[in-house]
PDB file of N, CA and C in Angstrom:
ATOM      1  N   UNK A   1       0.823  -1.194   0.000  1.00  0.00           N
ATOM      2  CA  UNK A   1       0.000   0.000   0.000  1.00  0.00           C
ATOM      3  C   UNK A   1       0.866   1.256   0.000  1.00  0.00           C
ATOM      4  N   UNK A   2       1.601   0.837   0.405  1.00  0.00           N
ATOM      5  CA  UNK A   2       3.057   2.254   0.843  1.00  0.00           C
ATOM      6  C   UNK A   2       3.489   2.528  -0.706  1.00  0.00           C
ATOM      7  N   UNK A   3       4.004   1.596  -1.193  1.00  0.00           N
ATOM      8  CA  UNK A   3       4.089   1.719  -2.796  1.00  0.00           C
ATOM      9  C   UNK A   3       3.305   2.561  -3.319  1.00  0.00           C
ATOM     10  N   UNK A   4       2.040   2.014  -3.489  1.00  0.00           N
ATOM     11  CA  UNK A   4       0.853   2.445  -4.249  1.00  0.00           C
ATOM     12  C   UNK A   4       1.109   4.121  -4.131  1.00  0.00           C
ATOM     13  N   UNK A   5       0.913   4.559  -2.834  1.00  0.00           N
ATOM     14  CA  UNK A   5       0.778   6.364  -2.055  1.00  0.00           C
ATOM     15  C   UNK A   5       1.625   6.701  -2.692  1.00  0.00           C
ATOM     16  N   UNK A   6       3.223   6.295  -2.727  1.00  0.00           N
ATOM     17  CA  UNK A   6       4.104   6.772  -3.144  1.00  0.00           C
ATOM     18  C   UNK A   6       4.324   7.063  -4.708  1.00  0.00           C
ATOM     19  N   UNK A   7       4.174   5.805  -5.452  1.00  0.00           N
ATOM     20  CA  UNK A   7       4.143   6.250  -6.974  1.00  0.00           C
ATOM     21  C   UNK A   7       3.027   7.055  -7.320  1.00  0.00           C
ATOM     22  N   UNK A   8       2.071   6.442  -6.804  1.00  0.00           N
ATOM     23  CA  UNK A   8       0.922   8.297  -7.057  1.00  0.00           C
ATOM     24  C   UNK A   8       1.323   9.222  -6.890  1.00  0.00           C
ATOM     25  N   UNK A   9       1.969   9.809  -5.732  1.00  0.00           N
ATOM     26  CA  UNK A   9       2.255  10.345  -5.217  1.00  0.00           C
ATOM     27  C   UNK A   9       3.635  11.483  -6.050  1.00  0.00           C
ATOM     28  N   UNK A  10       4.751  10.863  -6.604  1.00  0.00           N
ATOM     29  CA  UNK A  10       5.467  11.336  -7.458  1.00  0.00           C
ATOM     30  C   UNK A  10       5.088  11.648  -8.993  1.00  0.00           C
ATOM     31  N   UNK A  11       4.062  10.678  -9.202  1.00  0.00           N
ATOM     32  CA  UNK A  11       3.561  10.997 -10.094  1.00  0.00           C
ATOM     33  C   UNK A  11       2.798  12.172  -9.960  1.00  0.00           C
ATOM     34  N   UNK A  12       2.217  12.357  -9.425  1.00  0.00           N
ATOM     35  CA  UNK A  12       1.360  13.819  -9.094  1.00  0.00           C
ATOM     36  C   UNK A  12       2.393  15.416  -8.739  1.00  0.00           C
ATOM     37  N   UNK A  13       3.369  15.082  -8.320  1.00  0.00           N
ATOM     38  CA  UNK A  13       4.515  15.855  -8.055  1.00  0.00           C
ATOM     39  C   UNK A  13       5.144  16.224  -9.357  1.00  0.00           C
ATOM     40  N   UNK A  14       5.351  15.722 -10.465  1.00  0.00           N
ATOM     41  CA  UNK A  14       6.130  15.436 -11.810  1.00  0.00           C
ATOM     42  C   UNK A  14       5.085  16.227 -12.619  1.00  0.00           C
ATOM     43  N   UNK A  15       3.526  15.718 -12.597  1.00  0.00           N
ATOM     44  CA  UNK A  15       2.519  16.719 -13.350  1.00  0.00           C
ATOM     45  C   UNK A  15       2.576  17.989 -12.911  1.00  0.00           C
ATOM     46  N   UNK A  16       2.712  17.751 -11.565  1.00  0.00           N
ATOM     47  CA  UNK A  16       2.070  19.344 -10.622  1.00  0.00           C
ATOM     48  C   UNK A  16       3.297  20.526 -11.042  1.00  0.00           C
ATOM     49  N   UNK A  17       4.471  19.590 -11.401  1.00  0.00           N
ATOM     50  CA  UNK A  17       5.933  20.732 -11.387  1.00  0.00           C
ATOM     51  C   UNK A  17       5.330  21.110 -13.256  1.00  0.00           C
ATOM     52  N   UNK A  18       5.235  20.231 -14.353  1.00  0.00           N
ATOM     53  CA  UNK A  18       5.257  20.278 -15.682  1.00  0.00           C
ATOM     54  C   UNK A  18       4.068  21.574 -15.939  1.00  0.00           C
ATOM     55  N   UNK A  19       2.720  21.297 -15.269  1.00  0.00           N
ATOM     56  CA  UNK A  19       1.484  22.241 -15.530  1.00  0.00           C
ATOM     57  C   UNK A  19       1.717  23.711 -14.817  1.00  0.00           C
ATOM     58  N   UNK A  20       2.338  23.747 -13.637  1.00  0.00           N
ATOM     59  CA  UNK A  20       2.977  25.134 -12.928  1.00  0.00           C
ATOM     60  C   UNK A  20       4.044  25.656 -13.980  1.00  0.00           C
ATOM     61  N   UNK A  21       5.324  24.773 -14.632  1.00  0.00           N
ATOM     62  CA  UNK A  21       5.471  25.910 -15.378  1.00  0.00           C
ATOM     63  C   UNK A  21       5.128  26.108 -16.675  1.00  0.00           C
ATOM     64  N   UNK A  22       4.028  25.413 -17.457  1.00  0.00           N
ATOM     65  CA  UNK A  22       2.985  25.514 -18.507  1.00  0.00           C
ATOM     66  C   UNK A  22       2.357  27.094 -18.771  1.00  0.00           C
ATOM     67  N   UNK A  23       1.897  27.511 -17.109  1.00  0.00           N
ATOM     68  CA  UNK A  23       0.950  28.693 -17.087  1.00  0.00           C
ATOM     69  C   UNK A  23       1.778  29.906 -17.410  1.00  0.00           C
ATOM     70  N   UNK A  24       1.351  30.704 -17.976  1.00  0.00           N
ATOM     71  CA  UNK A  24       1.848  32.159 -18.511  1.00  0.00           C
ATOM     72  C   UNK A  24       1.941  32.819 -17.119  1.00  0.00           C
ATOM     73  N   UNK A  25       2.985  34.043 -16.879  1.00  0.00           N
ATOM     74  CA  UNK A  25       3.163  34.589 -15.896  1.00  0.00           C
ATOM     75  C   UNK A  25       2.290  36.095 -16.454  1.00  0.00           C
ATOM     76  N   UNK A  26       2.486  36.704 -15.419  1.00  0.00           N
ATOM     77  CA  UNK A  26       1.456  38.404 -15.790  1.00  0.00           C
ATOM     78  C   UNK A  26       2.471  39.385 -16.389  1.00  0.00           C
ATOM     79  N   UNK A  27       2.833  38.839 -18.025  1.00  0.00           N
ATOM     80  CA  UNK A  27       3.821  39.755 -18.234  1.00  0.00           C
ATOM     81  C   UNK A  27       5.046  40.264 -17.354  1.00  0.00           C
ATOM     82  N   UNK A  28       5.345  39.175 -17.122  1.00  0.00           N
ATOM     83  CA  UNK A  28       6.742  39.428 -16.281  1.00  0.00           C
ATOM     84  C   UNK A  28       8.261  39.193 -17.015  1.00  0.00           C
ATOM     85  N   UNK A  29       8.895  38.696 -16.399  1.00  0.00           N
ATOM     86  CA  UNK A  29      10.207  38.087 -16.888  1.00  0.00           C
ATOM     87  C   UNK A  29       9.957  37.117 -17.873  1.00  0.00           C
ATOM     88  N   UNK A  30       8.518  36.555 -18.765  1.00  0.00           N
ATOM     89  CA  UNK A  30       8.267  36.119 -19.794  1.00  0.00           C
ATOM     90  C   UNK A  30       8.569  36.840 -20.817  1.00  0.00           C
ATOM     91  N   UNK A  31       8.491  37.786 -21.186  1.00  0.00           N
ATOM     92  CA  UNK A  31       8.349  38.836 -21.987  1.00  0.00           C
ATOM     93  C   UNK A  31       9.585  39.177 -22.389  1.00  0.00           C
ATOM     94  N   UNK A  32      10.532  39.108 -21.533  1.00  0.00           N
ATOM     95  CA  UNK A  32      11.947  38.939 -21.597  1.00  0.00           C
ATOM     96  C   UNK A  32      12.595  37.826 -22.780  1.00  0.00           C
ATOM     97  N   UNK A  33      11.847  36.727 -22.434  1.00  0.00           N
ATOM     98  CA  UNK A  33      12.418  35.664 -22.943  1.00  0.00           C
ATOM     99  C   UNK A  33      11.759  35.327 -23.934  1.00  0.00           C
ATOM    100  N   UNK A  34      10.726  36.172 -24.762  1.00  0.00           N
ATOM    101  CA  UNK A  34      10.655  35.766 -26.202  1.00  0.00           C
ATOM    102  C   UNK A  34       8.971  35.423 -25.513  1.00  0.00           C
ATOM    103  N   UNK A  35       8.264  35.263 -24.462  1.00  0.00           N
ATOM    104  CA  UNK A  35       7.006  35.492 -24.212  1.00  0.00           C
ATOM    105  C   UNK A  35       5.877  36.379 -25.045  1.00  0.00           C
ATOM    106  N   UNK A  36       5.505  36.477 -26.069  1.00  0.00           N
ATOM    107  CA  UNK A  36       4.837  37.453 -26.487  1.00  0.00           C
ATOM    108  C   UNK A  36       3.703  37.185 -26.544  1.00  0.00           C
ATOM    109  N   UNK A  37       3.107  38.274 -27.757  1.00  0.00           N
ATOM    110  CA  UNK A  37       1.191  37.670 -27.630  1.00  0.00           C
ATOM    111  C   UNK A  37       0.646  36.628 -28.117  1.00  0.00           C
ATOM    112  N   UNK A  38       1.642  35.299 -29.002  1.00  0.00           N
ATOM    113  CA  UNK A  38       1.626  34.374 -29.569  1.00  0.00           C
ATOM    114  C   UNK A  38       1.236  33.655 -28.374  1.00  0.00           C
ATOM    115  N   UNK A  39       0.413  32.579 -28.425  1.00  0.00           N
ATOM    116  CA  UNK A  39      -0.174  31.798 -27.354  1.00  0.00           C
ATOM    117  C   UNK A  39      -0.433  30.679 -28.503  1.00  0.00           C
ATOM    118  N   UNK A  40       0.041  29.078 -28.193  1.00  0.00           N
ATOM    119  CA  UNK A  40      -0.590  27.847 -28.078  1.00  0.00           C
ATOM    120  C   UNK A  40      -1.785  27.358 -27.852  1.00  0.00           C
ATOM    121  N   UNK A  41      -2.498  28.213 -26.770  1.00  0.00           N
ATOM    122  CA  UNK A  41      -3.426  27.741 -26.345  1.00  0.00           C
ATOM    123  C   UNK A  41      -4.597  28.624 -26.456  1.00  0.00           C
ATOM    124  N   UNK A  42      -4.389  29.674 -27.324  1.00  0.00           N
ATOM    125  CA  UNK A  42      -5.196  30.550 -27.858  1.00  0.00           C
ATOM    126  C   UNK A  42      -5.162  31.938 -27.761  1.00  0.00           C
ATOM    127  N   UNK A  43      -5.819  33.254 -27.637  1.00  0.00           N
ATOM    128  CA  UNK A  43      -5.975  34.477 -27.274  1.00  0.00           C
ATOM    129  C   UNK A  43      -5.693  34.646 -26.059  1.00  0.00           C
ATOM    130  N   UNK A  44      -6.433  34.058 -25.282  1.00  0.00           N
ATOM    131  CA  UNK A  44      -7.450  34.026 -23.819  1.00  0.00           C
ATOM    132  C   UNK A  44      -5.883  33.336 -23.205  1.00  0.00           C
ATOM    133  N   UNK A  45      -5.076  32.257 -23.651  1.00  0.00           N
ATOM    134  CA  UNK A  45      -4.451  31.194 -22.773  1.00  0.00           C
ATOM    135  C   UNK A  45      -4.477  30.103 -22.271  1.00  0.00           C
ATOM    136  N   UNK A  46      -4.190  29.675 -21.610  1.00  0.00           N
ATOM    137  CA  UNK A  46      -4.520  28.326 -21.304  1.00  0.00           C
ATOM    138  C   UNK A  46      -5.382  28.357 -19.816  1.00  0.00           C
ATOM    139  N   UNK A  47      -5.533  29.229 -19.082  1.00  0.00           N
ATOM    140  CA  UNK A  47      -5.817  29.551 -17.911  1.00  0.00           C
ATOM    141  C   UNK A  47      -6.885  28.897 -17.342  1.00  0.00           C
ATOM    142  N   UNK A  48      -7.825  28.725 -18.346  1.00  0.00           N
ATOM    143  CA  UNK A  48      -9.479  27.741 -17.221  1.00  0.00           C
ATOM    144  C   UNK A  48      -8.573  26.222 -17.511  1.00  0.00           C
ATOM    145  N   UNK A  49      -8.199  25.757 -18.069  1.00  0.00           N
ATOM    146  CA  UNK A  49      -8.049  24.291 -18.342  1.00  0.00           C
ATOM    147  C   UNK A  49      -6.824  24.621 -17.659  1.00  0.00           C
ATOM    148  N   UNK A  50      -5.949  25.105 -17.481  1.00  0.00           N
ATOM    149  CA  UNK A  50      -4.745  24.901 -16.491  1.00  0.00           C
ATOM    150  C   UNK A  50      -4.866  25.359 -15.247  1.00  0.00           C
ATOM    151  N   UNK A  51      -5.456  25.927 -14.869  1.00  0.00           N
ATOM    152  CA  UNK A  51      -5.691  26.123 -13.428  1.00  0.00           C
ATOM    153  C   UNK A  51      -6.707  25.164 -12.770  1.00  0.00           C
ATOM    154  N   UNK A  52      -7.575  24.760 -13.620  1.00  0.00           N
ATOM    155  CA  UNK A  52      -8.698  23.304 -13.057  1.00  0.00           C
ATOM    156  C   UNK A  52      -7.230  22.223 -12.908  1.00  0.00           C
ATOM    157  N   UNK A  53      -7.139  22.336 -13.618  1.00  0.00           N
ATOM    158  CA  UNK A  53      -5.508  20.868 -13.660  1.00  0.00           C
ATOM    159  C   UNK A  53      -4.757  21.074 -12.794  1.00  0.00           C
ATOM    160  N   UNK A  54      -4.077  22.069 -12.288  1.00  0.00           N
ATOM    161  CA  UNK A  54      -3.164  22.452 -11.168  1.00  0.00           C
ATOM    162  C   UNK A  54      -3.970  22.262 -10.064  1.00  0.00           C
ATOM    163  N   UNK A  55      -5.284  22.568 -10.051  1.00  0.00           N
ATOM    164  CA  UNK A  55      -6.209  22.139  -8.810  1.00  0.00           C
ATOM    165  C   UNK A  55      -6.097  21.024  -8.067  1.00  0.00           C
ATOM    166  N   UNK A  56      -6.649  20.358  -9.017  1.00  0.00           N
ATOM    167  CA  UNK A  56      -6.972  19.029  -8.841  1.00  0.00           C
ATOM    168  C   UNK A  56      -5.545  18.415  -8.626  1.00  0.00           C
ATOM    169  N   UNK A  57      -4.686  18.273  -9.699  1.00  0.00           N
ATOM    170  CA  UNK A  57      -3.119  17.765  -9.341  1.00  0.00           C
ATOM    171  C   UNK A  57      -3.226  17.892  -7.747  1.00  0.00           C
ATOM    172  N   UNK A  58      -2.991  19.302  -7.132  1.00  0.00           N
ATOM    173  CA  UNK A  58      -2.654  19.858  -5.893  1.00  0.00           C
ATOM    174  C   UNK A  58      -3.666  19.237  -5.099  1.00  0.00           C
ATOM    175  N   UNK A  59      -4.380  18.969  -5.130  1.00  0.00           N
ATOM    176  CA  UNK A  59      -5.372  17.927  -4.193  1.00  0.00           C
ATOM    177  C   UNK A  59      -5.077  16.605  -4.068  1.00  0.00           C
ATOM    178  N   UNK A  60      -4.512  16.606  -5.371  1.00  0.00           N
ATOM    179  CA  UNK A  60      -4.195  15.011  -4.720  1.00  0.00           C
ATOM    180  C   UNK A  60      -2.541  14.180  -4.539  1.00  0.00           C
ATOM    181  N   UNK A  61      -1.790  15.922  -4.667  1.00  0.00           N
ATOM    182  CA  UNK A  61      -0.369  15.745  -4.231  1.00  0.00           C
ATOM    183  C   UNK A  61      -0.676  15.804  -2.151  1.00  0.00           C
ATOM    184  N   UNK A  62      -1.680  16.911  -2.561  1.00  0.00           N
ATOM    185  CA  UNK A  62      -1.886  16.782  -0.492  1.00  0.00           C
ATOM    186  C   UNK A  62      -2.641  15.695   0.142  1.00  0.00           C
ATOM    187  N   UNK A  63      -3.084  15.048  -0.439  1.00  0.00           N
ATOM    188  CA  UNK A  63      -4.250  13.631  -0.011  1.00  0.00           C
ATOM    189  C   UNK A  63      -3.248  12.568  -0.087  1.00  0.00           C
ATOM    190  N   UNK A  64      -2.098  12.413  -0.694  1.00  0.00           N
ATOM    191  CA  UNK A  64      -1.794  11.484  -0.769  1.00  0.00           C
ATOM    192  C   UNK A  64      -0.051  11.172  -0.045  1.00  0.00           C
ATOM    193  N   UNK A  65       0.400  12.968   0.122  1.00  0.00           N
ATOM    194  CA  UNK A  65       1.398  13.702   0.674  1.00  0.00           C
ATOM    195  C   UNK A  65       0.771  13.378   2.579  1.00  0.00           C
ATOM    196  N   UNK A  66      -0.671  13.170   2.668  1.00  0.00           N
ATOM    197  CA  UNK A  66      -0.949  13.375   4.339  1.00  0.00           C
ATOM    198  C   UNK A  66      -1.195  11.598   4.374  1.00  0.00           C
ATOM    199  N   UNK A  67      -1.870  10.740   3.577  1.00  0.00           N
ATOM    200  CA  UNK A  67      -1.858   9.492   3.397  1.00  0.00           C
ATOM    201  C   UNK A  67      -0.575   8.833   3.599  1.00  0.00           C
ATOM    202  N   UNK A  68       0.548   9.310   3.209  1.00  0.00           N
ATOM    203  CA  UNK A  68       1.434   8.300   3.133  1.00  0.00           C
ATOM    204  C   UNK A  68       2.028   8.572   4.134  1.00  0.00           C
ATOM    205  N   UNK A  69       1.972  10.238   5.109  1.00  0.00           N
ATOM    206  CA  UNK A  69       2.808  10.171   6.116  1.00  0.00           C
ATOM    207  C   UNK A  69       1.937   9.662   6.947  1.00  0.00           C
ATOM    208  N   UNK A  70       0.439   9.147   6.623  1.00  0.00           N
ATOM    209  CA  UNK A  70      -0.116   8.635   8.086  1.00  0.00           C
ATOM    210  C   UNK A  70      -0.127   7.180   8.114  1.00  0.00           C
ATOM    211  N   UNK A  71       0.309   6.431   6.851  1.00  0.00           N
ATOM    212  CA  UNK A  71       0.535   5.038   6.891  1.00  0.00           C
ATOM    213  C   UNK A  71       2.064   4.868   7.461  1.00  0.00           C
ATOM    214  N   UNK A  72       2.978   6.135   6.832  1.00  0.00           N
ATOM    215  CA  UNK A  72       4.656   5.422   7.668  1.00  0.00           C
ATOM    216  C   UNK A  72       4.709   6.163   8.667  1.00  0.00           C
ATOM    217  N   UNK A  73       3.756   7.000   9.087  1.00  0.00           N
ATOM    218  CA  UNK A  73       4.054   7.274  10.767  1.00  0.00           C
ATOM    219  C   UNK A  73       4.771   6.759  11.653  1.00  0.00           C
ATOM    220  N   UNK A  74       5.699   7.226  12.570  1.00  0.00           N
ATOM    221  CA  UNK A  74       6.194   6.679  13.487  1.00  0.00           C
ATOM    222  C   UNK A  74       5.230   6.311  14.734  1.00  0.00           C
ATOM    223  N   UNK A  75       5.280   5.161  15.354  1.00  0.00           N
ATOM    224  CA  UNK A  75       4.210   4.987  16.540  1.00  0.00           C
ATOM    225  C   UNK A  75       4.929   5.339  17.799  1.00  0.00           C
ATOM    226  N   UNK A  76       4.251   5.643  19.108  1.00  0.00           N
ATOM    227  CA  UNK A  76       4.891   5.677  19.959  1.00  0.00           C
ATOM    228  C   UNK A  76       5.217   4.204  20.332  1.00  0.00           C
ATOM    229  N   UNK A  77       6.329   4.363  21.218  1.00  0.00           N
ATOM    230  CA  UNK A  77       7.044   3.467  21.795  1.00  0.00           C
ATOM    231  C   UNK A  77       6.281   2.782  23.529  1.00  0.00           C
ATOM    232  N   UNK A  78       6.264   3.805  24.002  1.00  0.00           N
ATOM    233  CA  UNK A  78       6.156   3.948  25.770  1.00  0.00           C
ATOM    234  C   UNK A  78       5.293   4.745  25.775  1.00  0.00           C
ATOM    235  N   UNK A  79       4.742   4.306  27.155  1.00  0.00           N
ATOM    236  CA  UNK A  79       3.212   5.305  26.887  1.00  0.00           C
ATOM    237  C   UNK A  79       3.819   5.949  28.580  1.00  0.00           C
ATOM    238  N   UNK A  80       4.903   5.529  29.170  1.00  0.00           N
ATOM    239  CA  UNK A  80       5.324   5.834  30.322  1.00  0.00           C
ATOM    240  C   UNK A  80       5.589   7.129  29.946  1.00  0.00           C
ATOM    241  N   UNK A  81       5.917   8.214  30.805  1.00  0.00           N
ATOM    242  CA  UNK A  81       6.767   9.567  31.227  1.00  0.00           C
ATOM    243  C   UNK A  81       7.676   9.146  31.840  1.00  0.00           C
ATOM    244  N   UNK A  82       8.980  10.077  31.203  1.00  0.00           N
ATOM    245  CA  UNK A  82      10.151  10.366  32.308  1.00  0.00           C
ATOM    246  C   UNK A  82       9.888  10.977  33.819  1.00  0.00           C
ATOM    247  N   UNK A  83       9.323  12.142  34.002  1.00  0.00           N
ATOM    248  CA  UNK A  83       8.499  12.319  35.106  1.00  0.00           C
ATOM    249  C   UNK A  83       7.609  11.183  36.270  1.00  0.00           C
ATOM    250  N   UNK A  84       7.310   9.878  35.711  1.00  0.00           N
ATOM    251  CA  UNK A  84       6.870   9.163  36.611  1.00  0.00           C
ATOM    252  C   UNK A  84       7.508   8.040  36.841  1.00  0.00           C
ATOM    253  N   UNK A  85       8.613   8.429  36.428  1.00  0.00           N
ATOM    254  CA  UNK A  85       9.952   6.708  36.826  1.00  0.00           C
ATOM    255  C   UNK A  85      10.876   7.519  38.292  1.00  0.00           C
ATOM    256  N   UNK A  86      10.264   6.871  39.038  1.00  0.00           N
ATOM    257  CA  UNK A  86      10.753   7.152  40.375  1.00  0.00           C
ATOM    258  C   UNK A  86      12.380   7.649  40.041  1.00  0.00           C
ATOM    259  N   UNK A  87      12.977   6.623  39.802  1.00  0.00           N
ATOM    260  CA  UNK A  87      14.759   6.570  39.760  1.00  0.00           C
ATOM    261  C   UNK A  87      15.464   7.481  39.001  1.00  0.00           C
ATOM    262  N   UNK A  88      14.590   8.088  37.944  1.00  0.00           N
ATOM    263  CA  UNK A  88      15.080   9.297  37.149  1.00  0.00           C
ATOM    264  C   UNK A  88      14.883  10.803  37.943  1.00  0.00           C
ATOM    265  N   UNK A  89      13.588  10.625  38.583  1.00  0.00           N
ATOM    266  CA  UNK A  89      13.640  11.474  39.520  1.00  0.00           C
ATOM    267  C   UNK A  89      14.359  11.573  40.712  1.00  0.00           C
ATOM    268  N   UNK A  90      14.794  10.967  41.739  1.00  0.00           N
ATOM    269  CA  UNK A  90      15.658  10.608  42.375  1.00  0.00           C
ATOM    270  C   UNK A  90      16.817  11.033  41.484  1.00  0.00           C
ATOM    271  N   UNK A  91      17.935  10.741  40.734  1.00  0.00           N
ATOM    272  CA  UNK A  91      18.559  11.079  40.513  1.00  0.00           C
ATOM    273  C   UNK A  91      19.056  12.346  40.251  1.00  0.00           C
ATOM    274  N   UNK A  92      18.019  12.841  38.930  1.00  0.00           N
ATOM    275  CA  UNK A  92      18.037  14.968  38.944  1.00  0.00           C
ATOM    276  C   UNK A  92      18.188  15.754  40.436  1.00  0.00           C
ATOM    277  N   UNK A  93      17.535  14.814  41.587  1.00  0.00           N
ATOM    278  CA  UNK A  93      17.319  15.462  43.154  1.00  0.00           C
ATOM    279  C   UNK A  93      18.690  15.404  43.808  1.00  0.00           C
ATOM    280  N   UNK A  94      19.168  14.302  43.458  1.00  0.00           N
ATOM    281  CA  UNK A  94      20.669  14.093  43.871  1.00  0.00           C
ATOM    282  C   UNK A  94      22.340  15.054  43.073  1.00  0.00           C
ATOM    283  N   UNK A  95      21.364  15.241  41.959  1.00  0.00           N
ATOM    284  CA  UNK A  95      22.507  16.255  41.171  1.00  0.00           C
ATOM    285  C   UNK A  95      21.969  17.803  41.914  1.00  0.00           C
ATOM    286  N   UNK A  96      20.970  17.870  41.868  1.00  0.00           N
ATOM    287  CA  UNK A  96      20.615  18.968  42.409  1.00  0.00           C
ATOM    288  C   UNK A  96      21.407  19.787  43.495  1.00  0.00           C
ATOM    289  N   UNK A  97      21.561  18.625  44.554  1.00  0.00           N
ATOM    290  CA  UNK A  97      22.188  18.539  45.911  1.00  0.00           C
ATOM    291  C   UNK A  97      23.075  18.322  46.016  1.00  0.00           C
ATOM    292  N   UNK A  98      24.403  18.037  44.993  1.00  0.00           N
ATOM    293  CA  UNK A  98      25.408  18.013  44.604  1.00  0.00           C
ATOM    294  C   UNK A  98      25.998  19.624  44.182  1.00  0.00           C
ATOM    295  N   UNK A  99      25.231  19.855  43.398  1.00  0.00           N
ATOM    296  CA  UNK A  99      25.568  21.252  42.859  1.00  0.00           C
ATOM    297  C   UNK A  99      25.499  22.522  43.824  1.00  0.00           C
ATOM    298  N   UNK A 100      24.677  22.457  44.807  1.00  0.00           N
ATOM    299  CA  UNK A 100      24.214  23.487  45.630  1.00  0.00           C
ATOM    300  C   UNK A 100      25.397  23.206  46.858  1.00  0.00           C
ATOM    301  N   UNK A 101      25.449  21.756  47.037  1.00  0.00           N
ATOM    302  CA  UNK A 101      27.237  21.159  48.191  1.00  0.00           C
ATOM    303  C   UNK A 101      28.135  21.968  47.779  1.00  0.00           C
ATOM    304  N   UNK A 102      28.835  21.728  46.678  1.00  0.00           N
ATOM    305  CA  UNK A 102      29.780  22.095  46.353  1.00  0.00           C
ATOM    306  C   UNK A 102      30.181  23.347  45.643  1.00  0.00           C
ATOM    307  N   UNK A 103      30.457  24.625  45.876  1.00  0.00           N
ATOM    308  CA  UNK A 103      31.126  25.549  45.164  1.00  0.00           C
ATOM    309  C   UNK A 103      32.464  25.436  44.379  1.00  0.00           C
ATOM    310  N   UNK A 104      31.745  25.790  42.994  1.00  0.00           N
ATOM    311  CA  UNK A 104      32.582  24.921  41.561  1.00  0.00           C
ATOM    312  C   UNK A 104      33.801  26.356  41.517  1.00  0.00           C
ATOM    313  N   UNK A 105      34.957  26.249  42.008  1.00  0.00           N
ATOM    314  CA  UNK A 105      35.844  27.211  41.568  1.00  0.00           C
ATOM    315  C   UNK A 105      36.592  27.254  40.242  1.00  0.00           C
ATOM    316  N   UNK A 106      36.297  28.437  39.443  1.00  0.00           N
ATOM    317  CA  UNK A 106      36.850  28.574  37.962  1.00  0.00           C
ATOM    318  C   UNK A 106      37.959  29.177  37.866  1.00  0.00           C
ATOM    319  N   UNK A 107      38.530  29.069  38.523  1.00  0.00           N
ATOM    320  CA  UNK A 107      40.135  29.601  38.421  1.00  0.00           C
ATOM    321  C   UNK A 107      40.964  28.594  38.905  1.00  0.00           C
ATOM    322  N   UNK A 108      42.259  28.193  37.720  1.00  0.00           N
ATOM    323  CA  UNK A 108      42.954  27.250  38.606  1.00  0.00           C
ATOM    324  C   UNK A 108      43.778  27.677  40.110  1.00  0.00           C
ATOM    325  N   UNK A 109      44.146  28.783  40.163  1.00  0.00           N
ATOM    326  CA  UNK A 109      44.570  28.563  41.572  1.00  0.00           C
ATOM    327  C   UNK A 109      44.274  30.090  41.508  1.00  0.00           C
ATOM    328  N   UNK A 110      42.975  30.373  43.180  1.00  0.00           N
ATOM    329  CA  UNK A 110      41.961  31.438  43.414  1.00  0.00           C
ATOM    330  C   UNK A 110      42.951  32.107  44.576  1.00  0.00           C
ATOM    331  N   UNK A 111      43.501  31.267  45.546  1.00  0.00           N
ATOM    332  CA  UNK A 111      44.507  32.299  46.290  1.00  0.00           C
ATOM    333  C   UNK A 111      45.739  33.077  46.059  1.00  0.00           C
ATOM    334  N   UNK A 112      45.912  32.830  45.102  1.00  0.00           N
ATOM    335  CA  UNK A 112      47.248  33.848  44.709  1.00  0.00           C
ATOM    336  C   UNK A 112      46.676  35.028  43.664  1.00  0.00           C
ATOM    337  N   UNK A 113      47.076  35.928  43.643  1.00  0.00           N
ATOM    338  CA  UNK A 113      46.522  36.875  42.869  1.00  0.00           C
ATOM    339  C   UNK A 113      47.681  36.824  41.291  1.00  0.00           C
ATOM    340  N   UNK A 114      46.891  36.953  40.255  1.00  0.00           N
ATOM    341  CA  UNK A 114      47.963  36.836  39.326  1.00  0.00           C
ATOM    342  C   UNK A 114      48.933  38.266  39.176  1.00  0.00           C
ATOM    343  N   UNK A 115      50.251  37.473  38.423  1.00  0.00           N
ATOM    344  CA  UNK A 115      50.918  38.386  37.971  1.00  0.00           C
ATOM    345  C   UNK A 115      51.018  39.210  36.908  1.00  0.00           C
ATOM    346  N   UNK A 116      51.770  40.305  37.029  1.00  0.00           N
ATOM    347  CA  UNK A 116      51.471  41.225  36.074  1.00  0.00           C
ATOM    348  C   UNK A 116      53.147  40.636  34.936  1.00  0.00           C
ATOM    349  N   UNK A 117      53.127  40.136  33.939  1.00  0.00           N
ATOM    350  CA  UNK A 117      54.224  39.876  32.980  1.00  0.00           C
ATOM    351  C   UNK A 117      54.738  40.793  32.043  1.00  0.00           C
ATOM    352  N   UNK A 118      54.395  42.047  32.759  1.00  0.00           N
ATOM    353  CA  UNK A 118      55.338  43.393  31.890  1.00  0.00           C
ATOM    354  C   UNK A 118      56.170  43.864  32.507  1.00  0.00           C
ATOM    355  N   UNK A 119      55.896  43.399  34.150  1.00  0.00           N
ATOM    356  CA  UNK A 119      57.450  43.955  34.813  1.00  0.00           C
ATOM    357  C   UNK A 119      58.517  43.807  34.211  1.00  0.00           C
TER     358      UNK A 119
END
């Protein structure tokens, strides 16, 4: 079934890229490139029959884009919390009380005052 989603799926991606750049832009950077009033697809353009097509494509790049991530979904594992395993808690309590014991000194040696090396 994973198959199936998927080759639809690219397949619909491959139309959806070919018919997006099919459509005429609004006199833009077409016009540049040799875009003129010559049209293939008539006066008017291609615009009702290519935009129904890009529709639909796009409906069923997202139906089948939310299908396939809900068939390879990852499942949960544990339905437990870290929060309710006694021993993990206990432990954070014990670092806790470790850290607050001991004052962490950041200097290697705090009683001597350093020297000045331009004398």
């Amino acid at each position: 079934m994973d198959g199936l989603v998927l080759t639809i799926h690219i397949i619909a991606c491959l139309i959806l890229i070919v018919v997006v750049l099919l459509q005429s832009g609004k006199e833009g950077m077409g016009v540049i490139f040799g875009g003129g009033g010559g049209s293939v697809f008539g006066s008017s353009g291609a615009g009702g029959l290519l935009v129904k097509v890009t529709t639909v494509v796009a409906i069923i790049f997202l139906a089948t884009s939310l299908t396939y991530n809900k068939l390879t979904g990852t499942k949960a594992v544990s339905s437990g919390s870290i929060m309710s395993d006694v021993k993990a808690v206990e432990e954070i309590e014990a670092d806790k009380k470790e850290d607050t014991a001991k004052p962490k000194v950041l200097f290697e040696d705090a009683g001597q005052p350093a020297s000045n090396s331009s004398n």
